[in-house]
Each structure stands twice: as structure tokens, then as C-alpha cells.
Protein backbone atom coordinates (compact mmCIF):
# COMPACT_ATOMS: atom_id res chain seq x y z
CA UNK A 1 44.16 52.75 78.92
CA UNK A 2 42.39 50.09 81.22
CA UNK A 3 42.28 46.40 80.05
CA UNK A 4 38.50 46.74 78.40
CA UNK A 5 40.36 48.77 76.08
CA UNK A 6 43.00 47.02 75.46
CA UNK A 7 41.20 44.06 74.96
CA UNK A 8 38.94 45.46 72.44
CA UNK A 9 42.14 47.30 70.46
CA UNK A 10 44.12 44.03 69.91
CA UNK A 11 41.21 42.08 68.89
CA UNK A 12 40.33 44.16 65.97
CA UNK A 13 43.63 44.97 65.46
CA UNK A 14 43.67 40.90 64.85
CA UNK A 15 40.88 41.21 62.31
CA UNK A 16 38.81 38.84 65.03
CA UNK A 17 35.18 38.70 66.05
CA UNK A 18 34.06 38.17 69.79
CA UNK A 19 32.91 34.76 69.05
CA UNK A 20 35.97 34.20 67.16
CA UNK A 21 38.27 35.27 70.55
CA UNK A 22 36.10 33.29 72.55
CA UNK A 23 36.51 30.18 70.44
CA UNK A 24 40.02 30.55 70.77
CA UNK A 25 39.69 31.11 74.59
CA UNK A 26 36.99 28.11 74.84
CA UNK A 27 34.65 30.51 76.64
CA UNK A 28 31.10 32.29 75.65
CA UNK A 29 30.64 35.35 73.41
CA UNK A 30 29.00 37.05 76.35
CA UNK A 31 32.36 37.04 78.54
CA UNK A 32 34.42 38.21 76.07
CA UNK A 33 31.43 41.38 75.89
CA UNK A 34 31.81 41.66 79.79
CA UNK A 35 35.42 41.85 79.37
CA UNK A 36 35.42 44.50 76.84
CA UNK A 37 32.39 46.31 78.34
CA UNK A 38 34.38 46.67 81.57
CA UNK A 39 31.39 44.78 83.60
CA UNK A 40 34.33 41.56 84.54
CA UNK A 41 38.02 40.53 84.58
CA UNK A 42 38.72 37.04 83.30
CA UNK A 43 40.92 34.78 85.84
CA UNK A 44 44.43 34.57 85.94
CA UNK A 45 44.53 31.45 83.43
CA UNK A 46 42.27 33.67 80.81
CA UNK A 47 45.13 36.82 81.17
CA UNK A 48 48.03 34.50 80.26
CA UNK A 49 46.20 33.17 77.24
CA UNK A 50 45.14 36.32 76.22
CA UNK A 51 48.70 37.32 76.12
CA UNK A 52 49.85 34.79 74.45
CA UNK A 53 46.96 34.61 71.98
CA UNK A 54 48.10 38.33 71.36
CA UNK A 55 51.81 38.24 71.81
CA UNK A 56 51.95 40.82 74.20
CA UNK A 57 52.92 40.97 77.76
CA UNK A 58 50.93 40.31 80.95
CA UNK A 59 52.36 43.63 82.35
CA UNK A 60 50.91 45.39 79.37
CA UNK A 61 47.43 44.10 79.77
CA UNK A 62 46.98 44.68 83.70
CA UNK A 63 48.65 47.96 84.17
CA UNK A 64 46.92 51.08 83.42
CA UNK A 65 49.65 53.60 83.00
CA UNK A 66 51.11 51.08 79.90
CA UNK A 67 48.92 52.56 76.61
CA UNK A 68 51.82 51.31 74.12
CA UNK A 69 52.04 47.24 73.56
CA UNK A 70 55.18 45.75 74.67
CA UNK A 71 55.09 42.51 72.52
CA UNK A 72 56.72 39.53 73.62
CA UNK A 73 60.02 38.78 71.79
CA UNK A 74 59.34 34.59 72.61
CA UNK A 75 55.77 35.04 70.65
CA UNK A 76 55.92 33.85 67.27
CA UNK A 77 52.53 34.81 66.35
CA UNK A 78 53.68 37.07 63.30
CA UNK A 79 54.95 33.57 61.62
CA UNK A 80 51.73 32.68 61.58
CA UNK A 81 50.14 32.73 58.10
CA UNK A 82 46.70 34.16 58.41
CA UNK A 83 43.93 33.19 55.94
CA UNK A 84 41.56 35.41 54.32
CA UNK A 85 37.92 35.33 53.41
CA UNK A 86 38.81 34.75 49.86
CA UNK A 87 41.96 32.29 50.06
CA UNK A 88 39.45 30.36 52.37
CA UNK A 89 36.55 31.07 49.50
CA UNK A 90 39.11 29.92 46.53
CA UNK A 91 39.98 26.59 48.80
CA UNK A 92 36.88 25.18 49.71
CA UNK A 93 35.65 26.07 45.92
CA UNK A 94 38.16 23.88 44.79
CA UNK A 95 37.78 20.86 47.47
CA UNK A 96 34.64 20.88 46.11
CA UNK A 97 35.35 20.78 42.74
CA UNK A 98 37.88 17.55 42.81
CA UNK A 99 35.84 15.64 45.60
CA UNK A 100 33.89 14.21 42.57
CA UNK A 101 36.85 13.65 40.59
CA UNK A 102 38.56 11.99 43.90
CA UNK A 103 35.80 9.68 44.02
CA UNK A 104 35.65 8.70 40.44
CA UNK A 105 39.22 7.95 40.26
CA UNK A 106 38.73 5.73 43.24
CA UNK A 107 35.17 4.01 41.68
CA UNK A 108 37.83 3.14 38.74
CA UNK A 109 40.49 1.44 40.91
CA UNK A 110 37.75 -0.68 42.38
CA UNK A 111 35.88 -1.81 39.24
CA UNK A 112 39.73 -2.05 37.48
CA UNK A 113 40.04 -5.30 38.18
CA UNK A 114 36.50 -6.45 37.10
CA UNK A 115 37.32 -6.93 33.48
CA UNK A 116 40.35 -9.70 34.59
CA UNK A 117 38.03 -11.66 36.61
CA UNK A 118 35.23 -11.76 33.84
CA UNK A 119 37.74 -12.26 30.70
CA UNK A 120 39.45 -15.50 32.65
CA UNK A 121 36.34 -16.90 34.08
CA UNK A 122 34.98 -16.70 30.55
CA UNK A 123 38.10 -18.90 29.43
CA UNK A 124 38.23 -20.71 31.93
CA UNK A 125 34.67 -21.89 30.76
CA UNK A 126 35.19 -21.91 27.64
CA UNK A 127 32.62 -18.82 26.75
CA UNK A 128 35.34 -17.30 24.96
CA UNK A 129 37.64 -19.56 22.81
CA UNK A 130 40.65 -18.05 23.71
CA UNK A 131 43.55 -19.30 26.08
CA UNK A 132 43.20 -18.25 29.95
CA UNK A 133 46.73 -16.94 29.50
CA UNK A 134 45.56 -14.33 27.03
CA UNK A 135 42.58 -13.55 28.82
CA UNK A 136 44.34 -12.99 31.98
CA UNK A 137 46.86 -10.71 29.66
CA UNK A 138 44.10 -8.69 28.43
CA UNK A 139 42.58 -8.13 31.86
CA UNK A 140 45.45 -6.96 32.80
CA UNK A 141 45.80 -4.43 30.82
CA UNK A 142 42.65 -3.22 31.07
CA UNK A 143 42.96 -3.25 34.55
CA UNK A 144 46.19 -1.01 34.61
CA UNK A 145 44.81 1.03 32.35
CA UNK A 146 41.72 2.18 34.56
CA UNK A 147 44.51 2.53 37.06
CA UNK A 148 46.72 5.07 35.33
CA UNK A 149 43.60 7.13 34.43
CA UNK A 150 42.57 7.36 38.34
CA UNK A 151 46.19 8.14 39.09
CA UNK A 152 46.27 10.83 36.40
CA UNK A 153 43.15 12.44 38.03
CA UNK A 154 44.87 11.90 41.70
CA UNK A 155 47.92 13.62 40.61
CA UNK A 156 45.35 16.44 38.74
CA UNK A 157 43.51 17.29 41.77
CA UNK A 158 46.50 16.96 44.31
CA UNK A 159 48.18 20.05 41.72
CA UNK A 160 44.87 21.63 41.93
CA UNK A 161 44.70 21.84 45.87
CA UNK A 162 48.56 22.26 46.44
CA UNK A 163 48.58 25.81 47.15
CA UNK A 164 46.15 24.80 50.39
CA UNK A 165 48.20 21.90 51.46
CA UNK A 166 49.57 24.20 54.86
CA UNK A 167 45.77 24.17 55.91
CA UNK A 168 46.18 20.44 56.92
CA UNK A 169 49.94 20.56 57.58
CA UNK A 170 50.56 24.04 59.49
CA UNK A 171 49.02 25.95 62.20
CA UNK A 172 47.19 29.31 61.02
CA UNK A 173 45.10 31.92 61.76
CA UNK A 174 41.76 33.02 59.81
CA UNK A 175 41.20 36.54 59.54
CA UNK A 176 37.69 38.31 60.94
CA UNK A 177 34.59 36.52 59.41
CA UNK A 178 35.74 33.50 58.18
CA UNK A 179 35.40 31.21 60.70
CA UNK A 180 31.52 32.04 60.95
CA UNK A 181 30.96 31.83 56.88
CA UNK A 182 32.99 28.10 57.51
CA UNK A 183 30.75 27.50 60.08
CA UNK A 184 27.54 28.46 58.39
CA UNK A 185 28.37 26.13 55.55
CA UNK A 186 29.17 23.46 57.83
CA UNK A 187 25.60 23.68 59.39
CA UNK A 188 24.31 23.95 55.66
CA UNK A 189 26.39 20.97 54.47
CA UNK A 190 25.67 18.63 58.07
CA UNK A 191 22.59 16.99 56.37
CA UNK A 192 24.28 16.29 52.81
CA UNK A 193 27.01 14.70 55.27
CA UNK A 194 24.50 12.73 56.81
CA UNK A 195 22.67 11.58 54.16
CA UNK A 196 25.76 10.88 51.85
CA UNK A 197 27.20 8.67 54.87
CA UNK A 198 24.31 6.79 55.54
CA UNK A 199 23.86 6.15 51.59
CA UNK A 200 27.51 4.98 51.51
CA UNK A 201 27.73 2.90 54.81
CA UNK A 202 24.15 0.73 53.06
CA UNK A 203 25.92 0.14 50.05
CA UNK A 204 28.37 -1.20 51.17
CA UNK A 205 26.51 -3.76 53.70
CA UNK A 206 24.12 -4.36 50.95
CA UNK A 207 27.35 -5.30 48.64
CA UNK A 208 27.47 -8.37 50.37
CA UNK A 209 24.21 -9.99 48.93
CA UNK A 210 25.11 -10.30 45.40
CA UNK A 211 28.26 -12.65 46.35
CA UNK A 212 26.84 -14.56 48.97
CA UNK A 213 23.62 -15.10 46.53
CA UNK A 214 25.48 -16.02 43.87
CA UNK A 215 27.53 -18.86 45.54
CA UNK A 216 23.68 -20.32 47.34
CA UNK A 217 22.67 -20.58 43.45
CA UNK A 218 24.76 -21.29 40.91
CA UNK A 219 28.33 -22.87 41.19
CA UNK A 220 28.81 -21.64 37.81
CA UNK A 221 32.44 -19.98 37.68
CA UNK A 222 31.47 -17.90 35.68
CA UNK A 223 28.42 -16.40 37.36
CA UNK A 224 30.11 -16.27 40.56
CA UNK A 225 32.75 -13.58 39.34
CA UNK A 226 29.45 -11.94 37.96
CA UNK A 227 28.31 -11.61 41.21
CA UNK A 228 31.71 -10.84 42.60
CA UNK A 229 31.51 -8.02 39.88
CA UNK A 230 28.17 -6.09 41.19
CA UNK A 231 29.77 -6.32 44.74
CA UNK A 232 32.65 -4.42 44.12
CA UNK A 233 30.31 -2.20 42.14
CA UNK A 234 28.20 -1.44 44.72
CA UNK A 235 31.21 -0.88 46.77
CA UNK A 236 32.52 1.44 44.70
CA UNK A 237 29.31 3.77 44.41
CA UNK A 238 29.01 3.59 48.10
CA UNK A 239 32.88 4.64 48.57
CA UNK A 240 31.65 7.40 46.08
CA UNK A 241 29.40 8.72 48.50
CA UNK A 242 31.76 8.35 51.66
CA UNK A 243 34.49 10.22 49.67
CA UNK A 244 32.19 13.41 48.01
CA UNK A 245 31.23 13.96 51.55
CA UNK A 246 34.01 13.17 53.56
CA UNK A 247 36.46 15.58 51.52
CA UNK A 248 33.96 18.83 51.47
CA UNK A 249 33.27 18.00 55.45
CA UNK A 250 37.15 17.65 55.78
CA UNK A 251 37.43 20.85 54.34
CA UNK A 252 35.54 22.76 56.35
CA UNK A 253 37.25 20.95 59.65
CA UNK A 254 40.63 21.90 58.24
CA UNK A 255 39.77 25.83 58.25
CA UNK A 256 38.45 25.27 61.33
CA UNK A 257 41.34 23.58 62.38
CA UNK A 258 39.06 20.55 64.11
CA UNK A 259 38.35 16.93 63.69
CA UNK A 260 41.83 15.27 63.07
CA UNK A 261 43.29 18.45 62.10
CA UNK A 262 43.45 20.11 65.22
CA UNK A 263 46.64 21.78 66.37
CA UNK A 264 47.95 19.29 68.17
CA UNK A 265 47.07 16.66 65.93
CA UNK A 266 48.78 18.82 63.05
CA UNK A 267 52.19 18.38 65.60
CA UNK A 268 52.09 14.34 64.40
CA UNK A 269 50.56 14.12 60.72
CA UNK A 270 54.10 14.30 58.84
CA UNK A 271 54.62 10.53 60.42
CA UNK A 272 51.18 9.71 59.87
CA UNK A 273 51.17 10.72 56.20
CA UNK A 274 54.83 8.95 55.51
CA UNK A 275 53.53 5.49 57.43
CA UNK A 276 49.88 5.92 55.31
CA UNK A 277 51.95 6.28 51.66
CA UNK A 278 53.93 3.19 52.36
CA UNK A 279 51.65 1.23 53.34
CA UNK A 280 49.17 1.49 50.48
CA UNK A 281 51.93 1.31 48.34
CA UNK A 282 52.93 -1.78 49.82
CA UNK A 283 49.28 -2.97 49.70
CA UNK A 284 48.91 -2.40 45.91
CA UNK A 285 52.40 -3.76 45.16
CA UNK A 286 51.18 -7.11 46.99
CA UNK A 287 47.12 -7.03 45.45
CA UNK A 288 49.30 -6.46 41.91
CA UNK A 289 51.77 -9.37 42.14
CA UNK A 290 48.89 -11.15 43.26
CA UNK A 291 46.80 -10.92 40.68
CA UNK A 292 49.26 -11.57 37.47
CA UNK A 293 48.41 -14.11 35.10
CA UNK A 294 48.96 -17.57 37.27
CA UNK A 295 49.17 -16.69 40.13
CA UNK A 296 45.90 -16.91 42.62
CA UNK A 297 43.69 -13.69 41.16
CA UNK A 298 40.66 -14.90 41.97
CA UNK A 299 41.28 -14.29 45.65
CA UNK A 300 43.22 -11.36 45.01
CA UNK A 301 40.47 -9.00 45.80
CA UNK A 302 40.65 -9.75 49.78
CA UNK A 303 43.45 -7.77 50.14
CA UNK A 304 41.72 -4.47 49.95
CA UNK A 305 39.20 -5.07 52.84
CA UNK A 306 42.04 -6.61 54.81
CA UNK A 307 44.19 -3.84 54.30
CA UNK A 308 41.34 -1.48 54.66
CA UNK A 309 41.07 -3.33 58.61
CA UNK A 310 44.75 -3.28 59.29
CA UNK A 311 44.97 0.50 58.31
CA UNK A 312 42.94 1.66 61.06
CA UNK A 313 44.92 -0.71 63.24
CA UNK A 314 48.61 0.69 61.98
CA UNK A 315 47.18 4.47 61.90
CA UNK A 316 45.81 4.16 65.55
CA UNK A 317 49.48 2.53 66.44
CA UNK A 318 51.07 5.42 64.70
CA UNK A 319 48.95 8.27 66.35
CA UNK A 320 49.63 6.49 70.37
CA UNK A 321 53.36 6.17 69.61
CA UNK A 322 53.30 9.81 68.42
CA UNK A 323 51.67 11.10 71.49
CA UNK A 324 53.79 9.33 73.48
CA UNK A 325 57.06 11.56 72.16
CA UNK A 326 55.17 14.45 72.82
């Protein structure tokens, strides 16, 4: 059996297209069809990563007389889960399904603290006869109320996608045919992505205005944290849009296994994901202690954005230190 052959018999005994091979070679369609048509030989570099791709040995693939695989007992390719059409089908129905809930949840935990800043301004004026104490009570639990319902629909869609969490955690292998129906979507979905981004990243710049408006012309307290209040509104719709597209695009990358889930990257997210947990629980312990009843609430609110800045600085930290160890 010459290599052509055997080329073409582990492939499909892989359940993979040419493009898929190639993709996993990082060359064209067309030279994995020479290589299978006979009409070329791929390089020395391109035989060692087929046999390794394959878990076979290089002996196997260059000698003629060898027709029966000798499979390399250091290859731990059969580990590998493999995903099929419809495990990859049932996942990205389901991203899909809980990106809006994601982002609602979310939309609450930025508008929770909305009803606190109104009810105490509103004492604090004396629009409402009732003791700031009590209105900063009753904002308060308002507040943590919106808060346990977007937990409860956190902890709802995280049970709903469990079964998928080795997508984003492990390295796999997707079985003939689904990489191109990922890819088709993703060309589908690019403009929604787009769009949905753009929408997202205005709303948030325009969020801005109301505040900065609001302290040019009134110094009313009270109309201030009215202001304050249709900022982190239109925050929160815009986050809406950055999170409804940013989980179906993420998705897609993570059966694709590119963007930040790549293999390698994969190799570092357990530290990732344990620094990311503490710290936003650490950031919502402090924005929470910060905004009780007498203490300094009406600043409170900075500590998202400023957390928001430092995240990207701790995560980028995180990532060099863990390349380093590798």
C-alpha cells in the first residue's frame, strides 16, 4: 500500500474531511488532494505531523511493504473525546438559548442598585417622608433581591451547559462535517456579531451623557442619581448586546477550538478561571460593604468600571506568567 493510500484510509477512518486534515496540518485542501491523488509527498515536517495527528508510525507511512498500521504506543489520541454532529448541534442550541438569559441576569445586577440610590436621594430630599436609614434599608433589599434572581438564572444556565463544559476546558476532536456546519454558521452569524458589538460598544459611550448632563444642569440630588440611573441603564442594554453576541460567537470558537480557546491556551485556563472567580468575588464583596446603609453608596458604583479596567490588567498578568511555566 503506498502512502496516497494510506493517507486517504486513516483519514476516513478518522471520520475527517480534506479541509478538515488540512486545517489541522495548516496547509490548503488542494495538497492534501495531491497527497492522496499520488501527484506530491509532503516534507519531512508534514510526515511527522501526520503521524502524530494519526498515531501511527513514520515507518508505517513511508514504507510500502507495511499495509497493517503499527500505532504508536506514546500517542494518546484514543483519549481524545471526539464530538459529533449532534452533541455539537445540542451545544450550540443551548448556548444560544441561555445567552439571553446570561444577559438579563447581568442587565439585573447593573440596574440592582438603582432603586438604593433613588429611595435615599428621595430622603435625603425630603420627597419621601421617611428616614434615610429606612430608605437605604429598603434599597437594599431590593437591590439583593434583583441579585439573587440573576444568580438563580447564572446557576440555571451554568446546569444547562454543564455537560459541554470539556469544550472550553479539554482538547477534542470533531468528527467529519462538523467543523464546516460550525464554520458556516460562523460566516452566517459574523454580521449579527458585528452589528450587536457595534450597538453595545455606542451604548455604552453614549451612557456617559445622561450623567455628565445632569450635573451641567441641575445640582438637584435628587436628579443627579436620576441621571446616574439612565447611565447604568444604558449600560446595561449595551452589555446586553456585548453578551448575546459574545457567548453564541464564543461558542462557535470553542468547537473550533480558536480565539482564546485554542489548544494551547486550553493548557492555562484552570488558573485563569480560579484568579477570574476570586477576583469578582472580591470585587462584589468590596462594591457590597460599600454600599450598606452609611457608609459612602453614592460612589459605590465606581467600583465596577474600575474593576472592569483592572481585570484586563490581572487576566493579561495571569496569561504572561502562565506562558512563562510553559
Amino acid at each position: 500500500m503506498i502512502f496516497a493510500d494510506k493517507v486517504v484510509q486513516l483519514r476516513k477512518k478518522s471520520g475527517w474531511s480534506q479541509e478538515e486534515l488540512a486545517e489541522k496540518l495548516n496547509v490548503t485542501r488542494q495538497s492534501v488532494s495531491k497527497w492522496e491523488g499520488a501527484q506530491s509527498i509532503p516534507d519531512l515536517e508534514k510526515i511527522l505531523q501526520l503521524a502524530q495527528i494519526f498515531g501511527v508510525s513514520t515507518d508505517y507511512l513511508l514504507k510500502d511493504e507495511l499495509a497493517e498500521a503499527e500505532y504508536t504506543k506514546s500517542d494518546d489520541s484514543s483519549s481524545v473525546r471526539r464530538v459529533s454532529m449532534e452533541e455539537a448541534n445540542a451545544f450550540l442550541q443551548v448556548k444560544q438559548a441561555t445567552a439571553g438569559r446570561i444577559a438579563f441576569a447581568t442587565f439585573l445586577c447593573i440596574l440592582s442598585p438603582i432603586c438604593l440610590f433613588l429611595l435615599a436621594a428621595a430622603s435625603e430630599t425630603g420627597m419621601l417622608p421617611i428616614r434615610e436609614n429606612l430608605a437605604g434599608g429598603a434599597g437594599m433589599i431590593v437591590m439583593l433581591l434583583l441579585v439573587a434572581v440573576a444568580v438563580a438564572m447564572f446557576i440555571s444556565c451554568g446546569g444547562m451547559t454543564s455537560p459541554y463544559a470539556y469544550l472550553e476546558a479539554e482538547v477534542f476532536e470533531t468528527e467529519y462535517g462538523v467543523s464546516g456546519m460550525v464554520r458556516e454558521r460562523q460566516r452566517q452569524y459574523r454580521s449579527t456579531y458585528t452589528r450587536y458589538n457595534v450597538l453595545g460598544a455606542c451604548l455604552c459611550i453614549l451612557s456617559a451623557i445622561p450623567l455628565f448632563g445632569g450635573a451641567f444642569l441641575s445640582e438637584n440630588g435628587l436628579f443627579l442619581v436620576g441621571m446616574l440611573s439612565v447611565m447604568l441603564l444604558l449600560i446595561g442594554l449595551g452589555v446586553i448586546f456585548f453578551i448575546v453576541g459574545g457567548v453564541n460567537w464564543a461558542s462557535m470558537e470553542k468547537l473550533l477550538q480558536e480565539g482564546d480557546y485554542t489548544r494551547t491556551k486550553k493548557k492555562t485556563s484552570s488558573i485563569t478561571g480560579v484568579v477570574s472567580t476570586v477576583y469578582w468575588c472580591v470585587a462584589a464583596a468590596v462594591y457590597l460593604a460599600c454600599s450598606l446603609p452609611g457608609h459612602s453608596w453614592r460612589e459605590s458604583w465606581v467600583i465596577w468600571p474600575v474593576a472592569g479596567v483592572l481585570f484586563a490588567a490581572v487576566m493579561t498578568v495571569c496569561s504572561a506568567l502562565a506562558g512563562r511555566k510553559k
